[in-house]
C-alpha atoms as a PDB file:
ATOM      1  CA  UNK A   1      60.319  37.064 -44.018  1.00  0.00           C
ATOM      2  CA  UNK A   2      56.505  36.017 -45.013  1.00  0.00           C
ATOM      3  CA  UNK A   3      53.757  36.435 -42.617  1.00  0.00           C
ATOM      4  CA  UNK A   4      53.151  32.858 -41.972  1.00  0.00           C
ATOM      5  CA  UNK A   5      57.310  32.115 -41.280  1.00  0.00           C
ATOM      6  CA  UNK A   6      56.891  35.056 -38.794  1.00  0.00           C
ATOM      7  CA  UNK A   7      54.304  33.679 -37.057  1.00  0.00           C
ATOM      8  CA  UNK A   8      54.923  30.016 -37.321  1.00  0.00           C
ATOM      9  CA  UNK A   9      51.496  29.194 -38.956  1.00  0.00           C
ATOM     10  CA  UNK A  10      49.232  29.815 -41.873  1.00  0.00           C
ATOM     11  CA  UNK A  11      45.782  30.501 -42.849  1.00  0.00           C
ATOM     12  CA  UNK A  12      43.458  30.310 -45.986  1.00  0.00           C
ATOM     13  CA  UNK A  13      43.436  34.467 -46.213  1.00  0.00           C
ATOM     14  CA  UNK A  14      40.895  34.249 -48.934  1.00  0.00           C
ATOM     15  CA  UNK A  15      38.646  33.083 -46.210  1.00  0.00           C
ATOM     16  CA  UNK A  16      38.699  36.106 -43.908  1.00  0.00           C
ATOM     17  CA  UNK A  17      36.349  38.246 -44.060  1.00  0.00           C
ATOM     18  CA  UNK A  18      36.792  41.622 -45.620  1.00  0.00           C
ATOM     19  CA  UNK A  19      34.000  43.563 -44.447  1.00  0.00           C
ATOM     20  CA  UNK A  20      33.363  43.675 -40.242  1.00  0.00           C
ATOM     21  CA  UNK A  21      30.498  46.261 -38.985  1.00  0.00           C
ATOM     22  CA  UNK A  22      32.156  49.471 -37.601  1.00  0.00           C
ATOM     23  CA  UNK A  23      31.238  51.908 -34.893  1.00  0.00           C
ATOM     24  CA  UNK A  24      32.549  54.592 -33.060  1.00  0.00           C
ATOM     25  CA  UNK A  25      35.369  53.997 -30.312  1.00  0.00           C
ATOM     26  CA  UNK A  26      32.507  54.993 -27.954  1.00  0.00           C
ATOM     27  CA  UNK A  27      30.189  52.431 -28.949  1.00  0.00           C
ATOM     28  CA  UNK A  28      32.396  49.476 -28.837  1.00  0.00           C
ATOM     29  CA  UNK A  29      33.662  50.419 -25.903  1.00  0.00           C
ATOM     30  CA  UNK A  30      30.359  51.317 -23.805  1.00  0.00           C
ATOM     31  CA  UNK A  31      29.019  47.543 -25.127  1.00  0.00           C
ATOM     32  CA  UNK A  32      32.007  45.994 -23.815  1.00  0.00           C
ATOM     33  CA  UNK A  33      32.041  47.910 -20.552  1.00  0.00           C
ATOM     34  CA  UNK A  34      27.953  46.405 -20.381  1.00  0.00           C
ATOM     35  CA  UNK A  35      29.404  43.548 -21.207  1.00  0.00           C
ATOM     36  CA  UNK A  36      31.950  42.787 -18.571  1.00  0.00           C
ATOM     37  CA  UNK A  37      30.476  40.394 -16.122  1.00  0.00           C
ATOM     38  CA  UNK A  38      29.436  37.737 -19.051  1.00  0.00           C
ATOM     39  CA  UNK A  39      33.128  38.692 -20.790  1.00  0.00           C
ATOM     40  CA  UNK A  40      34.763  37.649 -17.350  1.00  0.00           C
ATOM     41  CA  UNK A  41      33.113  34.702 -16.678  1.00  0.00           C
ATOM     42  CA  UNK A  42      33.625  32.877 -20.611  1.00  0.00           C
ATOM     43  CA  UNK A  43      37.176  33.509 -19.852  1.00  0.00           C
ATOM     44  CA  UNK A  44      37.251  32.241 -16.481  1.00  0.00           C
ATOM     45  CA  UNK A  45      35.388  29.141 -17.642  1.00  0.00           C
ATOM     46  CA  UNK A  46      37.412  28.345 -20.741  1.00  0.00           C
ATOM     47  CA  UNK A  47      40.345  28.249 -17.501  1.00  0.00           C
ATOM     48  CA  UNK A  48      37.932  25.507 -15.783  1.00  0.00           C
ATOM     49  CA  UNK A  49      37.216  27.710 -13.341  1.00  0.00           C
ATOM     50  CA  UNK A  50      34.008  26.899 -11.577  1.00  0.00           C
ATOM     51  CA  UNK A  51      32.444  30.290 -10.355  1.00  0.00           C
ATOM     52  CA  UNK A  52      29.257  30.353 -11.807  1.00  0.00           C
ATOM     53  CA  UNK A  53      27.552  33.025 -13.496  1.00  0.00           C
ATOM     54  CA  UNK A  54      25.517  35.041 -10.507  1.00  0.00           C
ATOM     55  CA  UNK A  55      28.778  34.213  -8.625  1.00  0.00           C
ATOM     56  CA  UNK A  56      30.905  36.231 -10.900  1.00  0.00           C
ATOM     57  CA  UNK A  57      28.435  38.975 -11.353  1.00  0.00           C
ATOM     58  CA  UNK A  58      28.424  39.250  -7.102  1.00  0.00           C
ATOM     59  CA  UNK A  59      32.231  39.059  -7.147  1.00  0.00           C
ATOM     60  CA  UNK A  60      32.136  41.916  -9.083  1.00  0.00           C
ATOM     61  CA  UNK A  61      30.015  44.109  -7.101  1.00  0.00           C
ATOM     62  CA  UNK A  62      32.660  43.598  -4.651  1.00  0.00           C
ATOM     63  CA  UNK A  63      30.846  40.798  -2.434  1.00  0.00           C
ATOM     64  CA  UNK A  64      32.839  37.749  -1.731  1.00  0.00           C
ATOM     65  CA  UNK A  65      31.720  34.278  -2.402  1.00  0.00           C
ATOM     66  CA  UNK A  66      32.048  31.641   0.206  1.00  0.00           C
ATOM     67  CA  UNK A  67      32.847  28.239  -0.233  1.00  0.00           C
ATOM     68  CA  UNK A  68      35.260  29.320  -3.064  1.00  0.00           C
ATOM     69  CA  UNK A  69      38.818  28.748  -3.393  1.00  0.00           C
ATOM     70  CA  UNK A  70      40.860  32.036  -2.813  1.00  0.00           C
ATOM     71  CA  UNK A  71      42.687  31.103  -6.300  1.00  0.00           C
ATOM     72  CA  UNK A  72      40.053  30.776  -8.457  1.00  0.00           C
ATOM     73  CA  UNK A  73      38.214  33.967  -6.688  1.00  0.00           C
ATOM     74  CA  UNK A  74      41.638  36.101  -7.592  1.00  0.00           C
ATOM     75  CA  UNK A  75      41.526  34.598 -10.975  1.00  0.00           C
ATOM     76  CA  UNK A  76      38.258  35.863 -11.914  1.00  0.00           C
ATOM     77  CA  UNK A  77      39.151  39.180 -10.168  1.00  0.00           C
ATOM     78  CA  UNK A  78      42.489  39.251 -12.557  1.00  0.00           C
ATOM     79  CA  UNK A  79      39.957  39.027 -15.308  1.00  0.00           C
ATOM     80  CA  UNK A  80      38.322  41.973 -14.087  1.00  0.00           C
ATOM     81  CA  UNK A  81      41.049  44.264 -13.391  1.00  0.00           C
ATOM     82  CA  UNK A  82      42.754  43.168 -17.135  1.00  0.00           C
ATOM     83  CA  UNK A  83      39.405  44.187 -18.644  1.00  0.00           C
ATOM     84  CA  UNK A  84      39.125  47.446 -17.197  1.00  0.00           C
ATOM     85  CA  UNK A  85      42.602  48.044 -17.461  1.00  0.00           C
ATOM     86  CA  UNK A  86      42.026  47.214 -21.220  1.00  0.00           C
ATOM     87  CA  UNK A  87      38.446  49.079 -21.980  1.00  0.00           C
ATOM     88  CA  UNK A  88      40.641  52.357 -19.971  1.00  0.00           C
ATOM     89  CA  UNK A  89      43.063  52.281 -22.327  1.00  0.00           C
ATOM     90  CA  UNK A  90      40.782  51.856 -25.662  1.00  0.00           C
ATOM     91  CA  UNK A  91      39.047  54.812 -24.625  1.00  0.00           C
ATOM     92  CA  UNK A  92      41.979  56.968 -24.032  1.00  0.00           C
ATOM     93  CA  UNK A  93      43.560  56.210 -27.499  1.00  0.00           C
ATOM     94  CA  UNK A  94      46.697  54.787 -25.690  1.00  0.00           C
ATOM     95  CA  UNK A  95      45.921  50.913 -26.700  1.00  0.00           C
ATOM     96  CA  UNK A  96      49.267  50.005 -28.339  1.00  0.00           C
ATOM     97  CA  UNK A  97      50.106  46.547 -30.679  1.00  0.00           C
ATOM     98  CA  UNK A  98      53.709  46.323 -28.530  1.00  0.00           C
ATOM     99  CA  UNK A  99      55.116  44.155 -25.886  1.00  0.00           C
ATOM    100  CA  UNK A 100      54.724  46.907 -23.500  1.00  0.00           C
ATOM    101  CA  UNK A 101      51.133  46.820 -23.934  1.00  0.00           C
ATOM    102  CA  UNK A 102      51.334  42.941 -23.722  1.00  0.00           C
ATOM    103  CA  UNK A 103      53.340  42.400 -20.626  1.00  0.00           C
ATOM    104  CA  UNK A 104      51.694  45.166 -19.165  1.00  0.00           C
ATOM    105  CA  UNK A 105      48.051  43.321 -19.297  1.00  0.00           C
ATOM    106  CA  UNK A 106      49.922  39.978 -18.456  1.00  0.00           C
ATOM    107  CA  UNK A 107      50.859  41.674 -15.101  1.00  0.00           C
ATOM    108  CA  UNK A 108      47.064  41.826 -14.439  1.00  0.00           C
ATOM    109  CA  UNK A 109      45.892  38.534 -16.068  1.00  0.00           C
ATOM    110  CA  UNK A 110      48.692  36.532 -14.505  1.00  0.00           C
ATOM    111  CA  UNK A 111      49.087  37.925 -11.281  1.00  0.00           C
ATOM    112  CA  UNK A 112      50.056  35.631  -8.478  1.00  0.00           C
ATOM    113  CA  UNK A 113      48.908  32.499 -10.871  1.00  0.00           C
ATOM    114  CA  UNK A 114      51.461  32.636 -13.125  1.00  0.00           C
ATOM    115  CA  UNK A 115      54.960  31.428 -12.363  1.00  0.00           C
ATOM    116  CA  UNK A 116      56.282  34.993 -13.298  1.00  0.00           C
ATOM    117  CA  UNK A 117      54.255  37.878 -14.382  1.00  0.00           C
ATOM    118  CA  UNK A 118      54.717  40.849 -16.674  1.00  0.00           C
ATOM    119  CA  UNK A 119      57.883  39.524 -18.205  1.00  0.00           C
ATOM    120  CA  UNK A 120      58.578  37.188 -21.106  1.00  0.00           C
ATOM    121  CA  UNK A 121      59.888  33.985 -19.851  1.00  0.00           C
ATOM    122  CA  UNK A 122      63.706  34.244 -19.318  1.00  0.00           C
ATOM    123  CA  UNK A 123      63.406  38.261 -17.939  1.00  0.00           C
ATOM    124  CA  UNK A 124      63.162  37.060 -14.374  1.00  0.00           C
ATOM    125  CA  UNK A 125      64.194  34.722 -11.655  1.00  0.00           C
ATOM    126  CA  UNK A 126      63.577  31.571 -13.803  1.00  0.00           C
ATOM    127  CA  UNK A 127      65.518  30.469 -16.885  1.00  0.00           C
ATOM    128  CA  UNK A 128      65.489  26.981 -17.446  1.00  0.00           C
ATOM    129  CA  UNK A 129      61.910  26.015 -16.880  1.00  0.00           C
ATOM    130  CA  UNK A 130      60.023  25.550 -20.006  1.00  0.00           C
ATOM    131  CA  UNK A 131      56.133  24.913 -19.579  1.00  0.00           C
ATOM    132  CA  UNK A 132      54.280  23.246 -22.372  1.00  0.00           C
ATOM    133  CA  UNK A 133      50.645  22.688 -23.539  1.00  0.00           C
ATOM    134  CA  UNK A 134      48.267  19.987 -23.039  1.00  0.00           C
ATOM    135  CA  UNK A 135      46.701  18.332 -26.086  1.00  0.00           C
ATOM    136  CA  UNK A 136      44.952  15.158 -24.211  1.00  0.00           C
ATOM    137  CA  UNK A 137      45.693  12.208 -26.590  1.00  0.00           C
ATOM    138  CA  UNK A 138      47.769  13.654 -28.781  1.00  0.00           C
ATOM    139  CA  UNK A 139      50.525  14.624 -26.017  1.00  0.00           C
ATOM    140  CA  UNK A 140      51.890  17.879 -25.795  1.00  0.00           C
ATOM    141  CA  UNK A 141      52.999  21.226 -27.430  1.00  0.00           C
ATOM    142  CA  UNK A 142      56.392  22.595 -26.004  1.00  0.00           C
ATOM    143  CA  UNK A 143      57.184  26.145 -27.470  1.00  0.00           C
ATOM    144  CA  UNK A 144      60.874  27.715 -27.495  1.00  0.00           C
ATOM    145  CA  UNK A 145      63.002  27.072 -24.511  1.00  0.00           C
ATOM    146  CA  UNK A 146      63.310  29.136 -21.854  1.00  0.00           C
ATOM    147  CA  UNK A 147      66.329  31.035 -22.076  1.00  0.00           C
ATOM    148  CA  UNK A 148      68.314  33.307 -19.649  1.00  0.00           C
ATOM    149  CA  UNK A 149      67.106  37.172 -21.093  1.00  0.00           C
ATOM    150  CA  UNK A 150      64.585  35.941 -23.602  1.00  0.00           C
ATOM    151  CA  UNK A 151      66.766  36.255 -26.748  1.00  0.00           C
ATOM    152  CA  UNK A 152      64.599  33.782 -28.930  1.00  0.00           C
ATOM    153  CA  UNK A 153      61.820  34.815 -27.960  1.00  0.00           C
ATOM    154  CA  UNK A 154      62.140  38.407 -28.013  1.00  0.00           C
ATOM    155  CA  UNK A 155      63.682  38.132 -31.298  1.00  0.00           C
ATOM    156  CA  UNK A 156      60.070  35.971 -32.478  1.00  0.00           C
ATOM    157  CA  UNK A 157      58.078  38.522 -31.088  1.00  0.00           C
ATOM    158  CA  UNK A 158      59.859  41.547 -32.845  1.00  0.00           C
ATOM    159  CA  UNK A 159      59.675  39.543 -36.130  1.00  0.00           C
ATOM    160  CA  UNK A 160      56.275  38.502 -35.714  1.00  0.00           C
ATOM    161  CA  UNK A 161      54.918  41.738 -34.757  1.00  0.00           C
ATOM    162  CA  UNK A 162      56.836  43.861 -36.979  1.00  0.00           C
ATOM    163  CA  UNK A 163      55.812  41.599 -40.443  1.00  0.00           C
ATOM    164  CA  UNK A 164      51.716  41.607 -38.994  1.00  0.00           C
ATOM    165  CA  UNK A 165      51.463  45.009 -38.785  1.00  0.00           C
ATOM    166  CA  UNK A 166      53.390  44.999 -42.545  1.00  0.00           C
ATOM    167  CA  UNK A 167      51.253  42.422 -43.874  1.00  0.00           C
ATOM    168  CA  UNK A 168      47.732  42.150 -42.061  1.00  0.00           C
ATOM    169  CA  UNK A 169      45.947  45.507 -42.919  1.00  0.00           C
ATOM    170  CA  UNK A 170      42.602  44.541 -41.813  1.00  0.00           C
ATOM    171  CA  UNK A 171      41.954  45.049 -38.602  1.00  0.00           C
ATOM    172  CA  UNK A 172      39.991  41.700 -37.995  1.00  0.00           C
ATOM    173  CA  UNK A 173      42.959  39.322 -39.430  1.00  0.00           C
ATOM    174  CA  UNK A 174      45.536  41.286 -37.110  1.00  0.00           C
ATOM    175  CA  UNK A 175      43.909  40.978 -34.106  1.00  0.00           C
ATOM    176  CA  UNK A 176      42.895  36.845 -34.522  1.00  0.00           C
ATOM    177  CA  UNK A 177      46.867  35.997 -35.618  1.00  0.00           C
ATOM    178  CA  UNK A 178      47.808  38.177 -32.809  1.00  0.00           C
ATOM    179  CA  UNK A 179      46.106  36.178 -30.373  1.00  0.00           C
ATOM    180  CA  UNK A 180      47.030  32.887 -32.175  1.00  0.00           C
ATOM    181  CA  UNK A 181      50.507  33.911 -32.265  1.00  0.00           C
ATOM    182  CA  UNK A 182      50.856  34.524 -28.771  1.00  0.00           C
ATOM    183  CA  UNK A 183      48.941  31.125 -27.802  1.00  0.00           C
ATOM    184  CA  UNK A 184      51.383  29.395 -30.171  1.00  0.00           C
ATOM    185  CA  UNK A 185      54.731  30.763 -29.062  1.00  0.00           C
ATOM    186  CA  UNK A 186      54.292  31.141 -25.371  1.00  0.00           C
ATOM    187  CA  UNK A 187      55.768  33.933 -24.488  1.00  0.00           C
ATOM    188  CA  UNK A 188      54.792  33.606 -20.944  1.00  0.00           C
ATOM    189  CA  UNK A 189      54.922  31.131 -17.808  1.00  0.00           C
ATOM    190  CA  UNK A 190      50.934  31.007 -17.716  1.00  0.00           C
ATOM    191  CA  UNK A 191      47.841  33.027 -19.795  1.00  0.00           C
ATOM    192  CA  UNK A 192      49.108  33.268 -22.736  1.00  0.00           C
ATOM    193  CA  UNK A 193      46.090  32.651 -24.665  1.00  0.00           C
ATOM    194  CA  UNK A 194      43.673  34.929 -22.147  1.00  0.00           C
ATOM    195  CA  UNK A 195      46.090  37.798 -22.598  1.00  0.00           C
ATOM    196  CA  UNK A 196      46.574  37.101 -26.369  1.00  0.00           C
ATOM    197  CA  UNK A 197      42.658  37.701 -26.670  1.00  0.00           C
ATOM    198  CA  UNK A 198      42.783  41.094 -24.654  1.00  0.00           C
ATOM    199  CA  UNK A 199      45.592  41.875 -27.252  1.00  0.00           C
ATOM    200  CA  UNK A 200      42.987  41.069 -29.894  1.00  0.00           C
ATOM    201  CA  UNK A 201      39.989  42.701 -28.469  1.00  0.00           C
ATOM    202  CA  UNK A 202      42.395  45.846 -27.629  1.00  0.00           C
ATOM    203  CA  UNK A 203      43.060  45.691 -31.710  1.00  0.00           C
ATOM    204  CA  UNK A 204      39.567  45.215 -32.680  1.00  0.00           C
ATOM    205  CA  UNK A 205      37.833  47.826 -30.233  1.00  0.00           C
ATOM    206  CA  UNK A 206      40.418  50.350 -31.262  1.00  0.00           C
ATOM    207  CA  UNK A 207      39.517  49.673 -34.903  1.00  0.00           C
ATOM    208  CA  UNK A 208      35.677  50.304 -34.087  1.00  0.00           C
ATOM    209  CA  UNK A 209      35.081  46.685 -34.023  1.00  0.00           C
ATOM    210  CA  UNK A 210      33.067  45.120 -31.627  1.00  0.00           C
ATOM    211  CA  UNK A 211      35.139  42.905 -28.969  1.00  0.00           C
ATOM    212  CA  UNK A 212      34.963  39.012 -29.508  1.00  0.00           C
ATOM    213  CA  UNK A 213      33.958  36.714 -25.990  1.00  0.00           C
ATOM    214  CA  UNK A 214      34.357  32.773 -26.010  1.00  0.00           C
ATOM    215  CA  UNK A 215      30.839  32.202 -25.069  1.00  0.00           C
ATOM    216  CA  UNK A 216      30.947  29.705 -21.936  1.00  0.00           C
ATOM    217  CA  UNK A 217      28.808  26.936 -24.060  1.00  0.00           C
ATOM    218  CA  UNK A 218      31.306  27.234 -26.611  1.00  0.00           C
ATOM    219  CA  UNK A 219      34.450  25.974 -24.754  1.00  0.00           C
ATOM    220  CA  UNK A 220      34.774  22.673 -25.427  1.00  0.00           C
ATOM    221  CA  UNK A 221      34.563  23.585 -29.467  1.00  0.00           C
ATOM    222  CA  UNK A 222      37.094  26.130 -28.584  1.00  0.00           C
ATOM    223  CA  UNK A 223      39.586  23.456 -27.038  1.00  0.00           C
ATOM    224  CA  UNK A 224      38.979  20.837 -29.452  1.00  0.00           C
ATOM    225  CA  UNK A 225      39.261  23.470 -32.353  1.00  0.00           C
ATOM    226  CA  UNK A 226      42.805  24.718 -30.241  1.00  0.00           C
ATOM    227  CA  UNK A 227      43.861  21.623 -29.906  1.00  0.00           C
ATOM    228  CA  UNK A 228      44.107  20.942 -33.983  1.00  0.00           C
ATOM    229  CA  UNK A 229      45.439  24.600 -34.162  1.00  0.00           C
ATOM    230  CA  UNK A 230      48.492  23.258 -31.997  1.00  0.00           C
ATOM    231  CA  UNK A 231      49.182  20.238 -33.916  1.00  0.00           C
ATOM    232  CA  UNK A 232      48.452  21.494 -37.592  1.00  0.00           C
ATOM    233  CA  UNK A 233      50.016  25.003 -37.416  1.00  0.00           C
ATOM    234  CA  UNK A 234      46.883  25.885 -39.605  1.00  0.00           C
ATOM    235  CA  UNK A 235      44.679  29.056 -38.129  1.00  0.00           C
ATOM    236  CA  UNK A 236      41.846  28.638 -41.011  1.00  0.00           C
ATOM    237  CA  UNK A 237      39.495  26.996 -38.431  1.00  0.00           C
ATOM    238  CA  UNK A 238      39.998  29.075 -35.927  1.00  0.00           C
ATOM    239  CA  UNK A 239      39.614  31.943 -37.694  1.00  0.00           C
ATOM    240  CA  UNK A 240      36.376  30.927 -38.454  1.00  0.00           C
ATOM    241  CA  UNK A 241      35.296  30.239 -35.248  1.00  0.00           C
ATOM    242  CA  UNK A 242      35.901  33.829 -33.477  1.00  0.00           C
ATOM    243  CA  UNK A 243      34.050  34.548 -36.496  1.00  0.00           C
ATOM    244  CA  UNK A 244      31.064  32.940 -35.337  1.00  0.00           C
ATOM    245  CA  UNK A 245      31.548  34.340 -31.462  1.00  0.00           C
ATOM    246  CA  UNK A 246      31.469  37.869 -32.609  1.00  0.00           C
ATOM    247  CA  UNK A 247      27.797  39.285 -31.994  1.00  0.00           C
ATOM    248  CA  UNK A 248      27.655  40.563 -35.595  1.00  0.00           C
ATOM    249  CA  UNK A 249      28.346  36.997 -36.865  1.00  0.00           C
ATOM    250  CA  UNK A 250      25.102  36.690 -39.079  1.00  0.00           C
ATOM    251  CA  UNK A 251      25.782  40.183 -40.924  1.00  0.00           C
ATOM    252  CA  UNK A 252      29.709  39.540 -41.098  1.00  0.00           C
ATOM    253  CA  UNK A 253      28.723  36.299 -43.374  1.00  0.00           C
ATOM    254  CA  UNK A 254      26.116  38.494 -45.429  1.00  0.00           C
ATOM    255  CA  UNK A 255      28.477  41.148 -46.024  1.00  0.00           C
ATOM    256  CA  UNK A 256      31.466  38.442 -47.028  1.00  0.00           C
ATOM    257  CA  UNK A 257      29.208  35.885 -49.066  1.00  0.00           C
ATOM    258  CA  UNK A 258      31.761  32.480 -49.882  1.00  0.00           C
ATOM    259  CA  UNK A 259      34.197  34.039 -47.091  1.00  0.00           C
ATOM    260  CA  UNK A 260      32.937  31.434 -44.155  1.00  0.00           C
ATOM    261  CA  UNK A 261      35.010  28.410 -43.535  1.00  0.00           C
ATOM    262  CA  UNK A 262      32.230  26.567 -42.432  1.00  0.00           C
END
């Protein structure tokens, strides 16, 4: 099976770069550990969650925020405990590309939001319900059904993953069709695509490559660009557009002249 059959979309490859700047497992991992508070609230933002800023940071440092709904407090606090989870297991070597590394972040990300956590959908309670994904005017996305056990789906995922890490040697094009191949197929009730970008920051960081953050002013181009990703099956843009949120984004399109999509 080819790469793009696996995943259920394609990409101009020609167009990724080649060359990302590397550091020690130490380095990445102390930047995103600094990083954190501003990682945790682009996420929680992208989700339309309205904590601001100073709000998150005080969350944080373990203060509560009044005024607040308990939901979107614990959802911010998920984001917290995923990302330490996460940065803990970069820096012990133990990050795995596997669904045990997957649903195990999932558990954190999702917890008490999602319909189920830390299971694909089908491995609980619930088989029949089959959530899909907004894409304003033009409708909706609905993934595989929901299936008593997860056959399908664990079957896509085993396929998918298996032909990545086959076909996708660089570190940087792994880790962005990972996350857009978990946002596609929906292999969860809820955060899919916030878990799908730990799995990508867990491949990057473990690669030496600086994690990649959805800047907060940059979520509406991230929706719009998600949206078209949905309908077109075509990860080119996208690509090119974690591209641009990595912090080494100027040097990446220096060291990879003609490679930008842009």
């Amino acid at each position: 099976m080819t790469l793009f059959s696996a995943l259920g979309f394609h990409w101009d490859r020609s167009l990724v770069p080649a060359l990302l700047p590397t550091h020690s497992v130490e380095r990445v991992a102390f930047r995103f550990h600094r990083m954190l508070p501003e990682f945790v609230w682009d996420a929680s933002v992208l989700e339309g969650n309205p904590f601001t800023f100073p709000e998150v940071k005080t969350l944080l440092d373990g203060v509560t925020i009044g005024g607040r709904k308990i939901s979107d407090q614990e959802q911010v606090l998920n984001l917290a405990a995923s990302s330490r989870h996460l940065l803990a297991l970069v820096k012990a070597g133990k990050f795995a590309l596997d669904k045990a590394t997957f649903t195990e972040l999932h558990g954190l990300v999702a917890r008490n939001e999602a319909l189920e956590w830390g299971l694909f959908r089908g491995e609980g309670k619930e088989t029949s319900y089959t959530p899909d994904v907004g894409l304003g005017e033009h409708g909706r996305f609905t993934p595989l059904a929901t299936v008593a056990g997860a056959p399908e789906l664990n079957r896509v995922f085993a396929m998918g993953l298996q032909t990545l890490q086959r076909e996708a040697e660089h570190p940087f094009e792994k880790a962005a069709a990972f996350f857009l191949f978990g946002a596609l197929q929906q292999f969860f009730f809820d955060g899919n695509k916030r878990t799908s970008r730990f799995m990508m920051n867990g491949i990057l960081m473990s690669a030496g490559i600086d994690a990649i953050s959805v800047p907060a002013a940059k979520a509406q181009q991230f929706n719009e660009s998600m949206v078209r990703f949905y309908l077109k099956k075509d990860a080119t843009e996208m690509m090119a557009f974690l591209i641009e949120c990595h912090p080494d984004a100027q040097t990446i399109h220096q060291h990879n002249p003609g490679r930008s999509a842009d």
